[in-house]
PDB file of N, CA and C in Angstrom:
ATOM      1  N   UNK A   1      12.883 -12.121 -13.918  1.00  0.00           N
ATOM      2  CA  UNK A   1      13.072 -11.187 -12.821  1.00  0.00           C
ATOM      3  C   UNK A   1      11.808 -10.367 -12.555  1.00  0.00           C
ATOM      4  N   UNK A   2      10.993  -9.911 -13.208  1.00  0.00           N
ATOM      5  CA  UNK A   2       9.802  -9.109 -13.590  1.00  0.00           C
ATOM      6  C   UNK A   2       8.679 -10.010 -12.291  1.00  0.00           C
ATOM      7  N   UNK A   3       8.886 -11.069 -12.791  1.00  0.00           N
ATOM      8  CA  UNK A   3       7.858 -12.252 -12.234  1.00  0.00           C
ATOM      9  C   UNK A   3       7.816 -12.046 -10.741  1.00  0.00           C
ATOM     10  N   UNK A   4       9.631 -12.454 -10.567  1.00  0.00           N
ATOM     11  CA  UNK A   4       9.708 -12.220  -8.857  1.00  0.00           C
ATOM     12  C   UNK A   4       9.121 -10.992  -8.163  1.00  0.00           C
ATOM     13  N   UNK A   5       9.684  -9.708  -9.093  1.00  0.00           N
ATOM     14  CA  UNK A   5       9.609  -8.500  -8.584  1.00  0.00           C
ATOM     15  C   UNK A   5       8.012  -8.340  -8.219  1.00  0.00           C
ATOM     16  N   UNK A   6       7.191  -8.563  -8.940  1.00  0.00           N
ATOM     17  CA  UNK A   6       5.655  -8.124  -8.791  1.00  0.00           C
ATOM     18  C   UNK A   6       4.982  -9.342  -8.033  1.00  0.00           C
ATOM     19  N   UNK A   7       6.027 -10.589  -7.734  1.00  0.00           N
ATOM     20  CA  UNK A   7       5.544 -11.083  -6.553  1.00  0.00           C
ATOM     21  C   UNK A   7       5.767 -10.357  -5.254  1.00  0.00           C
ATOM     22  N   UNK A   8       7.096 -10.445  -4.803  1.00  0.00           N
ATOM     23  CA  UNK A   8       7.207  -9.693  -4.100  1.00  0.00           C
ATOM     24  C   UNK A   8       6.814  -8.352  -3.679  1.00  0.00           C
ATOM     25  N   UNK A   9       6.140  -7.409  -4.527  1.00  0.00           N
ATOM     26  CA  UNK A   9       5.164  -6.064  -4.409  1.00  0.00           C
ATOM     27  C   UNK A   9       3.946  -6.750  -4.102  1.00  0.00           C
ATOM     28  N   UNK A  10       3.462  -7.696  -4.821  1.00  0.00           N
ATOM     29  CA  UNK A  10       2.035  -8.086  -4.172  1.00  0.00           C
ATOM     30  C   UNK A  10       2.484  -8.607  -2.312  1.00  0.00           C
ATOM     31  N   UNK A  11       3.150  -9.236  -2.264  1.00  0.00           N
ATOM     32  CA  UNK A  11       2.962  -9.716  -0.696  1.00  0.00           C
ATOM     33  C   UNK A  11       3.483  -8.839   0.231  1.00  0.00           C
ATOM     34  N   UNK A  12       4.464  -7.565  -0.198  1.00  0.00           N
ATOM     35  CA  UNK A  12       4.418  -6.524   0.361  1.00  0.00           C
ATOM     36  C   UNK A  12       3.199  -5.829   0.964  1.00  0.00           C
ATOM     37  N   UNK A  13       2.612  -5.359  -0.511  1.00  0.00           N
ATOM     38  CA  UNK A  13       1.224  -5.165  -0.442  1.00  0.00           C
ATOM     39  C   UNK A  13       0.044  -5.810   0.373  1.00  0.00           C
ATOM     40  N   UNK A  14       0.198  -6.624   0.204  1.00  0.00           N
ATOM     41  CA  UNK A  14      -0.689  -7.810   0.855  1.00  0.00           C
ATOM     42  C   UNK A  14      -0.609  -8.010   2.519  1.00  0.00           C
ATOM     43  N   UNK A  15       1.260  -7.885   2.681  1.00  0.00           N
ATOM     44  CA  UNK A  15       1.034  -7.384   4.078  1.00  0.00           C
ATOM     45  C   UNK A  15       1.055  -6.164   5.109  1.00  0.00           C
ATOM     46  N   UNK A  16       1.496  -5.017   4.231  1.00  0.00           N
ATOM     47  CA  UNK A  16       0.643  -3.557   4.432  1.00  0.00           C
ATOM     48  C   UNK A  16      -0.672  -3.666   4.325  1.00  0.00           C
ATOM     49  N   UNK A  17      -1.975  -4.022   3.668  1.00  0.00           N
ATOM     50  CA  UNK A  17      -3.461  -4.373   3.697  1.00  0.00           C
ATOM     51  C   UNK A  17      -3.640  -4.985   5.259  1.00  0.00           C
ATOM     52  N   UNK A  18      -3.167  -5.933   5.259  1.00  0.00           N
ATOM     53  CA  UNK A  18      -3.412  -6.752   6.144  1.00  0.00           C
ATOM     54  C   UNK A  18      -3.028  -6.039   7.775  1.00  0.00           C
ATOM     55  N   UNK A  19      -2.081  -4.990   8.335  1.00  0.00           N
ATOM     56  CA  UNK A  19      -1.730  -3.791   8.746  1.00  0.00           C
ATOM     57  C   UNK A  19      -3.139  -2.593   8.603  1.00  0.00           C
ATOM     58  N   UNK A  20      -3.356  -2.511   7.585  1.00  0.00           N
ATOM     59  CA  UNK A  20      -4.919  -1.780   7.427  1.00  0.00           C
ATOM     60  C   UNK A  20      -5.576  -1.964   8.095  1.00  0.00           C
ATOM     61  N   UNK A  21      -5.814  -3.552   8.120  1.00  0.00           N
ATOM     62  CA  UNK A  21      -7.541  -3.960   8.614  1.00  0.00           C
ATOM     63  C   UNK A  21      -6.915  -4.259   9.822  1.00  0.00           C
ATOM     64  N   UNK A  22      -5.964  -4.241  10.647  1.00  0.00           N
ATOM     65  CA  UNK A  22      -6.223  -4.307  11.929  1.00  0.00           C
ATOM     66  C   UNK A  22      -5.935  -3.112  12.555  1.00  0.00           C
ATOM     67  N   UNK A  23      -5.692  -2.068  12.169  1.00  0.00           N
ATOM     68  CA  UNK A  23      -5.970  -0.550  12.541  1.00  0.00           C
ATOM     69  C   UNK A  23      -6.503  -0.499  12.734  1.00  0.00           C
ATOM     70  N   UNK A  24      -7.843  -0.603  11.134  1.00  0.00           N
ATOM     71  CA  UNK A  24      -9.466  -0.422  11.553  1.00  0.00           C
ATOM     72  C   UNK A  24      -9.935  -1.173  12.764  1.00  0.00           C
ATOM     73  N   UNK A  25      -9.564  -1.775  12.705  1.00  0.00           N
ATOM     74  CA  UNK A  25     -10.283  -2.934  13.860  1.00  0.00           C
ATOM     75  C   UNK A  25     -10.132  -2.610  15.263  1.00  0.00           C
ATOM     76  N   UNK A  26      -8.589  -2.399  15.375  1.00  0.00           N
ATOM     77  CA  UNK A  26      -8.564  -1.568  16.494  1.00  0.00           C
ATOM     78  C   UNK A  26      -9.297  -0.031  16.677  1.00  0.00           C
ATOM     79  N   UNK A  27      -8.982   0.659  15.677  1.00  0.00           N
ATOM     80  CA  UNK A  27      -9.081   1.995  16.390  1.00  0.00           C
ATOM     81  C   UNK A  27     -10.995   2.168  16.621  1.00  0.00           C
ATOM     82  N   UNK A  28     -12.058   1.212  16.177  1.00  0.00           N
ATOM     83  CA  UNK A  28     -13.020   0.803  15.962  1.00  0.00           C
ATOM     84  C   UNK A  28     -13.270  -0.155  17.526  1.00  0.00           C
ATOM     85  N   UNK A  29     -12.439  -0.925  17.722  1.00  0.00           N
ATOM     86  CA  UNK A  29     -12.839  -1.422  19.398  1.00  0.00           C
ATOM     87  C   UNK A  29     -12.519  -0.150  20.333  1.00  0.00           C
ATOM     88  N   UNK A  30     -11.653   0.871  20.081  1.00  0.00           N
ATOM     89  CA  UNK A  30     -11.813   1.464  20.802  1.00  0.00           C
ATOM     90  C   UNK A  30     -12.755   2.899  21.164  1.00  0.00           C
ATOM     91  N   UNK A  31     -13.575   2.861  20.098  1.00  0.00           N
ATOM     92  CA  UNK A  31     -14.622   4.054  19.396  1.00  0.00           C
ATOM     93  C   UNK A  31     -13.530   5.100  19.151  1.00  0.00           C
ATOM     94  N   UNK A  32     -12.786   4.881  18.207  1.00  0.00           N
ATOM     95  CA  UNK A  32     -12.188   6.090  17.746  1.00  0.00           C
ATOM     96  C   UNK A  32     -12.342   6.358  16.135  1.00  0.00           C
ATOM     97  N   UNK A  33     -13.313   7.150  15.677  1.00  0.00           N
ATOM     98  CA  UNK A  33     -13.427   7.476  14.544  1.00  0.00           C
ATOM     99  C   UNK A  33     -12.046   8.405  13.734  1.00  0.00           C
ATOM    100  N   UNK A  34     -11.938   8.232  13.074  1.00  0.00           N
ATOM    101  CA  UNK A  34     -10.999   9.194  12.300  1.00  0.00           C
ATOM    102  C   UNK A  34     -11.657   9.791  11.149  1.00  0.00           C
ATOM    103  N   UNK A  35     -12.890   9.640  10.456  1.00  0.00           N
ATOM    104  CA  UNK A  35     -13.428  10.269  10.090  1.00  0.00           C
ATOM    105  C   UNK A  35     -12.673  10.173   8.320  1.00  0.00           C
ATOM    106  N   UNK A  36     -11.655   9.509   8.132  1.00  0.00           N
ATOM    107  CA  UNK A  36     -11.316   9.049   7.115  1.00  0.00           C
ATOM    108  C   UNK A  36     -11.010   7.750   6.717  1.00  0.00           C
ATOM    109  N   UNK A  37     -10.598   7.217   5.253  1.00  0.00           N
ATOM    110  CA  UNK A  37     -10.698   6.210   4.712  1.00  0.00           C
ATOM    111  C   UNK A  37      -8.702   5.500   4.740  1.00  0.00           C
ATOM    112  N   UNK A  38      -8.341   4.657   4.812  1.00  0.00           N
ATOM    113  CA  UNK A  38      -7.356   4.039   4.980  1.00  0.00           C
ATOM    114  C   UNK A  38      -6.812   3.608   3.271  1.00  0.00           C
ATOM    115  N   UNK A  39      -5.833   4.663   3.130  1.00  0.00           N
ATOM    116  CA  UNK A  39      -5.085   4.196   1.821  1.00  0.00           C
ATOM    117  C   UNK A  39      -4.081   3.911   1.872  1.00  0.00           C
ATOM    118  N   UNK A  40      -3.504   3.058   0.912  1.00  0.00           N
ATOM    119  CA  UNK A  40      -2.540   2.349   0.555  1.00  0.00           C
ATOM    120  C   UNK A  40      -1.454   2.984  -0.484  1.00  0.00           C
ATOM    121  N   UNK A  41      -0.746   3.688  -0.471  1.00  0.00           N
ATOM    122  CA  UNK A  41       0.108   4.340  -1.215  1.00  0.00           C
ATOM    123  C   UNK A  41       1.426   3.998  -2.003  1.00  0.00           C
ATOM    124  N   UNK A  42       1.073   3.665  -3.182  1.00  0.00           N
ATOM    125  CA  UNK A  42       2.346   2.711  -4.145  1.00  0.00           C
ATOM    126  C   UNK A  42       2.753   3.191  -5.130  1.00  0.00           C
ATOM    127  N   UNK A  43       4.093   2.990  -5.616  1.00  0.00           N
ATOM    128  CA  UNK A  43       4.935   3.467  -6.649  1.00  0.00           C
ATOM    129  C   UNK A  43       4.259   2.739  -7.836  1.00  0.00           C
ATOM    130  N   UNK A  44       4.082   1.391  -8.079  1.00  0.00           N
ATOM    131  CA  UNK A  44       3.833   0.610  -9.159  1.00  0.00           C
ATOM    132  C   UNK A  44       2.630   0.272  -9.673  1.00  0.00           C
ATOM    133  N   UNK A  45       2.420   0.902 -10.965  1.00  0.00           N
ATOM    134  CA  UNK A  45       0.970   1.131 -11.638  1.00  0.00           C
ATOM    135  C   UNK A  45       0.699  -0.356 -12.102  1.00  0.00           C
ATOM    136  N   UNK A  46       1.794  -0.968 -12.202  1.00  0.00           N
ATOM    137  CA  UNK A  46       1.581  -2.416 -12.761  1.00  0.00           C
ATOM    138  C   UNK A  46       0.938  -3.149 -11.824  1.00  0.00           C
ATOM    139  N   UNK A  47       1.201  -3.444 -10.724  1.00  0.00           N
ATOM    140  CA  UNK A  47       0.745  -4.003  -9.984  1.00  0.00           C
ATOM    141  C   UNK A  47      -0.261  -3.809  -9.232  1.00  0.00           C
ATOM    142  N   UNK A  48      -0.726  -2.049  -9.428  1.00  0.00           N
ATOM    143  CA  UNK A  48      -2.370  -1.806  -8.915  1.00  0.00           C
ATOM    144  C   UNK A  48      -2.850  -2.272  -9.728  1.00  0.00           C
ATOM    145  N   UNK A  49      -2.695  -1.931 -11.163  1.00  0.00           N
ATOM    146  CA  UNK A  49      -3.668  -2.620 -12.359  1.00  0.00           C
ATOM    147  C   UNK A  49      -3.679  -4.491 -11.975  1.00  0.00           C
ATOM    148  N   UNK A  50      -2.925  -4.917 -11.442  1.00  0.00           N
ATOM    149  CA  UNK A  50      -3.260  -6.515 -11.512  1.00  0.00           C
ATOM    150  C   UNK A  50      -4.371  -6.716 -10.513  1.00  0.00           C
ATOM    151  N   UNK A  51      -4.244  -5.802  -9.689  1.00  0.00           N
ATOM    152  CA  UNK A  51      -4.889  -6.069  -8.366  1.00  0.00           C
ATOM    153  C   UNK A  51      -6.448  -5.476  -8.628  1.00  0.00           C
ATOM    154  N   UNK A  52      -6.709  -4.537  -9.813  1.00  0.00           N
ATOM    155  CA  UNK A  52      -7.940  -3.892 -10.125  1.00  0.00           C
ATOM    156  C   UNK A  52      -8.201  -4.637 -10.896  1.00  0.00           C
ATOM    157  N   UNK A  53      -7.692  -5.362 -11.918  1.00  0.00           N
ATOM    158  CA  UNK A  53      -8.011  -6.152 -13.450  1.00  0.00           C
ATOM    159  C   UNK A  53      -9.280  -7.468 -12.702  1.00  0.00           C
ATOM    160  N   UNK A  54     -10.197  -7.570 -13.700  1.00  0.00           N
ATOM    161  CA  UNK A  54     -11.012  -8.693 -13.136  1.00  0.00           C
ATOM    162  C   UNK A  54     -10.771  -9.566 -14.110  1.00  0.00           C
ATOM    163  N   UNK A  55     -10.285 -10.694 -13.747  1.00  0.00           N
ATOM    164  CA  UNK A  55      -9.814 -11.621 -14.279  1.00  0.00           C
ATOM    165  C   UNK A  55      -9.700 -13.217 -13.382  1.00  0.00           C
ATOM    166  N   UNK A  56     -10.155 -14.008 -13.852  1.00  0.00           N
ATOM    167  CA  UNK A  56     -10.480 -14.893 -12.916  1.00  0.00           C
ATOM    168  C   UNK A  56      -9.566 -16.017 -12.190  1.00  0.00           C
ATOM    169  N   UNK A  57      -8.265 -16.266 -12.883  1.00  0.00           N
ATOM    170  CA  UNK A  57      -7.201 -16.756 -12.298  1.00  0.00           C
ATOM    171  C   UNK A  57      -5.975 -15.765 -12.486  1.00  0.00           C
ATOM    172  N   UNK A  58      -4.982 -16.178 -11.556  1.00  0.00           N
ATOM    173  CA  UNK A  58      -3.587 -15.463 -11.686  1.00  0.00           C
ATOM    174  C   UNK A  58      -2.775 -16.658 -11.575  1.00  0.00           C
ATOM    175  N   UNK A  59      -1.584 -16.780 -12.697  1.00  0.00           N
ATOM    176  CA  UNK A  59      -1.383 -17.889 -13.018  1.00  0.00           C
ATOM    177  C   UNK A  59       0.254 -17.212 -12.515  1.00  0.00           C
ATOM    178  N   UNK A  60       0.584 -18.326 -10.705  1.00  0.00           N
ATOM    179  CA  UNK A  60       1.944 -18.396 -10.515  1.00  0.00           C
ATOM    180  C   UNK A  60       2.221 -19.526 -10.047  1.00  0.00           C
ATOM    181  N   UNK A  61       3.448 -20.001  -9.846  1.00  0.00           N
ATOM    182  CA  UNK A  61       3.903 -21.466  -9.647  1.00  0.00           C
ATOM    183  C   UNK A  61       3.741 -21.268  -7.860  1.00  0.00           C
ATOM    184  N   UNK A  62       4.364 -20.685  -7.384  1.00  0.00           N
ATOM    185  CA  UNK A  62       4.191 -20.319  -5.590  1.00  0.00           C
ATOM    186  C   UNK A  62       2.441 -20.263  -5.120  1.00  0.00           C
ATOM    187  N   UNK A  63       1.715 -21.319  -4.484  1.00  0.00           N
ATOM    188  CA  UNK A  63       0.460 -21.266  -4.406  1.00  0.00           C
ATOM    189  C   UNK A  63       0.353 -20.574  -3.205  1.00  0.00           C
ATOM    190  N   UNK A  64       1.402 -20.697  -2.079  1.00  0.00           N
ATOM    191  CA  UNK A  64       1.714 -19.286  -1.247  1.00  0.00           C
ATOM    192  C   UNK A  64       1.323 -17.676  -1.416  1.00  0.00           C
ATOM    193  N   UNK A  65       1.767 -17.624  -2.583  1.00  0.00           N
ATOM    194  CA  UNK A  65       2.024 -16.240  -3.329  1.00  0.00           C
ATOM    195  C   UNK A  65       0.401 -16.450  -3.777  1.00  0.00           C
ATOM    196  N   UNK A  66      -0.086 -17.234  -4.771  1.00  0.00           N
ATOM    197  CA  UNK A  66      -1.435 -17.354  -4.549  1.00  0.00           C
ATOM    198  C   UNK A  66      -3.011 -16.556  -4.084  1.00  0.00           C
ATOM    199  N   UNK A  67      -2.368 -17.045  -2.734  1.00  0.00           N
ATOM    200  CA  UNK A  67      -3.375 -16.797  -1.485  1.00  0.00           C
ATOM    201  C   UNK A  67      -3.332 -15.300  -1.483  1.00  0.00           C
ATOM    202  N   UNK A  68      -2.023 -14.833  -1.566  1.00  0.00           N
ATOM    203  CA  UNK A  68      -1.835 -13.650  -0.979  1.00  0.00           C
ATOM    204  C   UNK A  68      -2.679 -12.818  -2.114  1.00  0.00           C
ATOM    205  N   UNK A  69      -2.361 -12.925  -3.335  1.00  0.00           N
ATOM    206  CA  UNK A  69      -2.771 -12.067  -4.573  1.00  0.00           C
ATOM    207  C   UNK A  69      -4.509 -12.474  -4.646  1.00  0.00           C
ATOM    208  N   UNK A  70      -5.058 -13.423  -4.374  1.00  0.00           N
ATOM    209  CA  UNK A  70      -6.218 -13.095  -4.267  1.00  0.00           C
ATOM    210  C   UNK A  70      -6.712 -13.002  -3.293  1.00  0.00           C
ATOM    211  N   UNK A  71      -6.133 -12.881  -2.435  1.00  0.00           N
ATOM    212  CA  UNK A  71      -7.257 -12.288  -0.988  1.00  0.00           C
ATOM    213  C   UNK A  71      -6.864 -10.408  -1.223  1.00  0.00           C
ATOM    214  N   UNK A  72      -5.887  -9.997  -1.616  1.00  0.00           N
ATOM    215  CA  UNK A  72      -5.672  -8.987  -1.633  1.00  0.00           C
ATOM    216  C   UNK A  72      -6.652  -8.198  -2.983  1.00  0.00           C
ATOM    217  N   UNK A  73      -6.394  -8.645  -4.261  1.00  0.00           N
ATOM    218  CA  UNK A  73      -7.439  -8.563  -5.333  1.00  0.00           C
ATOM    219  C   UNK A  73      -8.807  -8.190  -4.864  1.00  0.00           C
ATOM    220  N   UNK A  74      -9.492  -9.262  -4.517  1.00  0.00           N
ATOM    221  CA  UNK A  74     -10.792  -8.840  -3.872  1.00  0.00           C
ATOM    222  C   UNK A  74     -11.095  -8.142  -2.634  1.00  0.00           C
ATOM    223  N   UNK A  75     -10.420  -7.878  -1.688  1.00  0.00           N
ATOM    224  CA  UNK A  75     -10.261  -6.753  -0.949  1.00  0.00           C
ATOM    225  C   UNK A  75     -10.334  -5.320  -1.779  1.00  0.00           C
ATOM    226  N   UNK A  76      -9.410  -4.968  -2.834  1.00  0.00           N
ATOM    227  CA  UNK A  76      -9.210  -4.035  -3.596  1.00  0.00           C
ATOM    228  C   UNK A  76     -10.476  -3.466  -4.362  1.00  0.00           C
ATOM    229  N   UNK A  77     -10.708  -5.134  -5.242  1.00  0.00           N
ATOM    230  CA  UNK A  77     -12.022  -5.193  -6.369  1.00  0.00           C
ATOM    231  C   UNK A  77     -13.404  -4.586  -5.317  1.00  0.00           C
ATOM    232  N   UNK A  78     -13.535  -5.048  -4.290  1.00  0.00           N
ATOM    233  CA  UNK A  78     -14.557  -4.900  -3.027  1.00  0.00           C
ATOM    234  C   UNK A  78     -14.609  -3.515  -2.467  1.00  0.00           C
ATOM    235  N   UNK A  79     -13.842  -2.870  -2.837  1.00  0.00           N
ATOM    236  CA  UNK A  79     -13.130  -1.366  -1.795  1.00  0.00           C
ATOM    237  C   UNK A  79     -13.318  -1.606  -0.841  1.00  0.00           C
ATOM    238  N   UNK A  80     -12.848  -2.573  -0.129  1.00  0.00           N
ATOM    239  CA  UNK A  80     -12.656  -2.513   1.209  1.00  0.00           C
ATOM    240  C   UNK A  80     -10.957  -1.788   1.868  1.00  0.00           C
ATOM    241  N   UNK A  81     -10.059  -1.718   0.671  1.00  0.00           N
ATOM    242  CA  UNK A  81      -8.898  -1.319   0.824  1.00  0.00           C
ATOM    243  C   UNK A  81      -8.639  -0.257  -0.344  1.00  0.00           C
ATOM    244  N   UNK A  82      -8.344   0.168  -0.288  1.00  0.00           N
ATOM    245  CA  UNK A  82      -7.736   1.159  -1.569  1.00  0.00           C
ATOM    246  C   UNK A  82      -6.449   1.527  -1.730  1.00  0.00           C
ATOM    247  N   UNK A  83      -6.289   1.181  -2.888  1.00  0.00           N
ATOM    248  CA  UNK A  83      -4.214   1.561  -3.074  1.00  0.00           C
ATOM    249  C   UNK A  83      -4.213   2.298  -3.698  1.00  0.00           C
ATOM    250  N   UNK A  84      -3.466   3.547  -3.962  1.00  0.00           N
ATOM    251  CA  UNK A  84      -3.390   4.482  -4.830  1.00  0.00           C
ATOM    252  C   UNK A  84      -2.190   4.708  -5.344  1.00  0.00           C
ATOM    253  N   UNK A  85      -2.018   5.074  -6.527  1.00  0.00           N
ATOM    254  CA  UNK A  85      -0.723   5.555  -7.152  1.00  0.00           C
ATOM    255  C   UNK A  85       0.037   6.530  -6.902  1.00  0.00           C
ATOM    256  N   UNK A  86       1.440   6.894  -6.608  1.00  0.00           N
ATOM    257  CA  UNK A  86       1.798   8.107  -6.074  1.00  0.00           C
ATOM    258  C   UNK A  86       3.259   7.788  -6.786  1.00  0.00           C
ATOM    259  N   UNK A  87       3.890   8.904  -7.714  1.00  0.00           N
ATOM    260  CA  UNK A  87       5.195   9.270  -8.001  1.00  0.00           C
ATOM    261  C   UNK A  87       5.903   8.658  -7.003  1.00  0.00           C
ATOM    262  N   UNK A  88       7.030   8.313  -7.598  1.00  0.00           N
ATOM    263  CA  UNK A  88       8.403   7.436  -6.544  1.00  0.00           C
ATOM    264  C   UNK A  88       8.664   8.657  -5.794  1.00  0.00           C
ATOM    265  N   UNK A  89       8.932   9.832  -6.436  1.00  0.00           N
ATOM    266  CA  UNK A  89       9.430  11.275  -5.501  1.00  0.00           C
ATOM    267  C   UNK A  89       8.675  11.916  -4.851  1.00  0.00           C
ATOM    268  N   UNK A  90       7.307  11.378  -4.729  1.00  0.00           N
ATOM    269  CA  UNK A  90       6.522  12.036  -3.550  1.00  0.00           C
ATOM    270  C   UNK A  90       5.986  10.727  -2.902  1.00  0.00           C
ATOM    271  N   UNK A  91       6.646   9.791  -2.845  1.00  0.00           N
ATOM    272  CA  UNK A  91       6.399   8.936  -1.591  1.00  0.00           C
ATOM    273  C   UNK A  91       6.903   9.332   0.044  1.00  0.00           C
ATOM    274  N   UNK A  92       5.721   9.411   0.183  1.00  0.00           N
ATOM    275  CA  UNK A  92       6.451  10.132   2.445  1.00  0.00           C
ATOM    276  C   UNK A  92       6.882   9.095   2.925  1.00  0.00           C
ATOM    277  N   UNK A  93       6.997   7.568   2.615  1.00  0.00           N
ATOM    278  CA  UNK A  93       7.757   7.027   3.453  1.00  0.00           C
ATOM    279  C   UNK A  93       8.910   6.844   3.008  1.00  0.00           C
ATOM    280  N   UNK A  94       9.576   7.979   1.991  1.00  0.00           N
ATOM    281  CA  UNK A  94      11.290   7.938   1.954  1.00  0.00           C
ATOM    282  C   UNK A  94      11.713   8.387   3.200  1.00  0.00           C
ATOM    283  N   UNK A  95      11.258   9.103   3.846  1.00  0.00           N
ATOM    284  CA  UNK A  95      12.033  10.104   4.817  1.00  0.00           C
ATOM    285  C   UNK A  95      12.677   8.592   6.280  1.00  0.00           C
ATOM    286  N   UNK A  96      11.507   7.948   6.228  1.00  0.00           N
ATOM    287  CA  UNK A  96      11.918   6.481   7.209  1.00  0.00           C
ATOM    288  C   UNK A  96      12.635   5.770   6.350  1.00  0.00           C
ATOM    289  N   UNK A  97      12.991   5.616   5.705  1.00  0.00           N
ATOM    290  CA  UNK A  97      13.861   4.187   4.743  1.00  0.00           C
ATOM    291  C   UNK A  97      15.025   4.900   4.175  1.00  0.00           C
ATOM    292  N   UNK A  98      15.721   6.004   3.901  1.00  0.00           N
ATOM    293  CA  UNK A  98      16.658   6.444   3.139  1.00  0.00           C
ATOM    294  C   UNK A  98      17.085   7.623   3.745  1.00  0.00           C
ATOM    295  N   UNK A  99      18.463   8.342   3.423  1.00  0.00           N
ATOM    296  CA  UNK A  99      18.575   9.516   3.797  1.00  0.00           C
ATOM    297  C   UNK A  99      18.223  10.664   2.306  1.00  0.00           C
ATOM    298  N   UNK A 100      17.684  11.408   2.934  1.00  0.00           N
ATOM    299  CA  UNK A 100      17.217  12.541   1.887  1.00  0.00           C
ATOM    300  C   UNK A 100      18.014  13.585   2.098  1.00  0.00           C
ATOM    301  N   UNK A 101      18.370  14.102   0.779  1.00  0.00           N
ATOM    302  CA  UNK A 101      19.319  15.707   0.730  1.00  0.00           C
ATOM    303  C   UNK A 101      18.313  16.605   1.088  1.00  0.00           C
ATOM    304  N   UNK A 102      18.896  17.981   1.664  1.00  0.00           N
ATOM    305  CA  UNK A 102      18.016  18.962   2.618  1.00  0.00           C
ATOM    306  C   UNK A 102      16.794  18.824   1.990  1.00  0.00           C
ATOM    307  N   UNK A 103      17.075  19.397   0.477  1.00  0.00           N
ATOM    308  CA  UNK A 103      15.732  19.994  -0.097  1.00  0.00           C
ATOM    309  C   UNK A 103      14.511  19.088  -0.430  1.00  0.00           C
ATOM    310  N   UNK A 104      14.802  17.312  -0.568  1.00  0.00           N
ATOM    311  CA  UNK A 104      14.041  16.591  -0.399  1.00  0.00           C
ATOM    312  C   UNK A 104      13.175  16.479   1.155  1.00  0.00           C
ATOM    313  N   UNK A 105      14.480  16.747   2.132  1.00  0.00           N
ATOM    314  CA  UNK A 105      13.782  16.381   3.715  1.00  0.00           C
ATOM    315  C   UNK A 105      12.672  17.041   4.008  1.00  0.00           C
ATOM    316  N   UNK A 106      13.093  18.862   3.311  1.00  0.00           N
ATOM    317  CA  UNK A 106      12.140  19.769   3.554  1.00  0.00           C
ATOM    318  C   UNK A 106      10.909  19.438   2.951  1.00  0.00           C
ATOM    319  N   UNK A 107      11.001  18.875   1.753  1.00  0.00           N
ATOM    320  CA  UNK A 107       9.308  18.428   1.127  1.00  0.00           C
ATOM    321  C   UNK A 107       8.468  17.308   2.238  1.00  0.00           C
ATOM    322  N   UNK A 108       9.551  16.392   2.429  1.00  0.00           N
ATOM    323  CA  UNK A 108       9.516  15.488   3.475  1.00  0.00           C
ATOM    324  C   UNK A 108       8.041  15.649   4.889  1.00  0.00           C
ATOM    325  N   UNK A 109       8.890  16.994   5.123  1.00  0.00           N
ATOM    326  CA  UNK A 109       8.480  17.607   6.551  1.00  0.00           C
ATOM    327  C   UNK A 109       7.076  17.630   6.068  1.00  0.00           C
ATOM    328  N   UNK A 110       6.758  18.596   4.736  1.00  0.00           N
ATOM    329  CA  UNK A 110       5.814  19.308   4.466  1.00  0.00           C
ATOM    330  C   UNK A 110       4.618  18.460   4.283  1.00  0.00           C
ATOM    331  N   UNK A 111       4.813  17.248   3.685  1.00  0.00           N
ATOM    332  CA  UNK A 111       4.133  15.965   3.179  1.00  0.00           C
ATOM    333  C   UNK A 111       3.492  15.441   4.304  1.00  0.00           C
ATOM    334  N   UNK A 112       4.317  15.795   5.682  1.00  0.00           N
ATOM    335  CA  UNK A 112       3.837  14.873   6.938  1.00  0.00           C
ATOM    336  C   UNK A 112       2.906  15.910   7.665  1.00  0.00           C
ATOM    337  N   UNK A 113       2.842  17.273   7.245  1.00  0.00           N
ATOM    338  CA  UNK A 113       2.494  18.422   7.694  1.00  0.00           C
ATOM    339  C   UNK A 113       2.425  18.622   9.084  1.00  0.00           C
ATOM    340  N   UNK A 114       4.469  18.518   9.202  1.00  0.00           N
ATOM    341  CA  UNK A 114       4.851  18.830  10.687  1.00  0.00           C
ATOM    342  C   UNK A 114       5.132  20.532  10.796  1.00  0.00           C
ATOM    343  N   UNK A 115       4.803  20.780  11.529  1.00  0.00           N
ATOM    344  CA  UNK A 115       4.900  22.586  11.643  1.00  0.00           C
ATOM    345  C   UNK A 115       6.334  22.881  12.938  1.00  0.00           C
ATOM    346  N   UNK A 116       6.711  23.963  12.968  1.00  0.00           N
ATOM    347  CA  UNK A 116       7.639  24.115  13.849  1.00  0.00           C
ATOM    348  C   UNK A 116       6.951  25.041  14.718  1.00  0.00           C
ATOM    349  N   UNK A 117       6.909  24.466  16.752  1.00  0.00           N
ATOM    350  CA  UNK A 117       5.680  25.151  17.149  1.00  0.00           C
ATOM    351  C   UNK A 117       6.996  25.757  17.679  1.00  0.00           C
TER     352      UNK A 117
END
């Protein structure tokens, strides 16, 4: 089960990255600087460490799955992408995927740093 699971986080991953670079790309055809760097924000330390580890094969039966884990790897290894680690309870994209009790929503708000005009 382990196996599946951190497949499936890599091609998650892999296709959030892939969402990255055509942001950049766009917001870049259109000269719009943002003046910051594009991160990747994840619950699972296991699977940043696979994606940071230099190691020269990744040994899975899905050669699908494959592709995905090393094009994503060297993107990472390259910093061309950056994923970072973040607590399950301060992930901001609970507030889109789940319902949150008040006092979570309110952190919610704060995380997105929506103000009440």
């Amino acid at each position: 089960m382990t196996c599946l699971t951190t497949k499936a986080e890599l091609l998650s991953l892999s296709i959030a990255a892939v969402e990255i670079i055509w942001w950049q790309r766009f917001f870049k055809a259109i000269s719009l600087n943002l003046e910051r760097d594009f991160t990747l924000l994840y619950n699972n330390m296991q699977t940043i460490q696979l994606l940071r580890q230099d190691i020269l094969k990744l040994n899975t039966k899905l050669q699908h799955i494959d592709v995905h884990q090393h094009w994503l790897r060297q993107e990472v290894q390259d910093k061309k992408i950056d994923v970072q680690w973040v607590p399950i309870d301060k992930m901001p994209t609970d507030g889109l995927t789940k319902i949150l009790p008040r006092q979570r929503h309110k952190v919610w708000i704060k995380q997105l740093n929506l103000v009440d005009i």
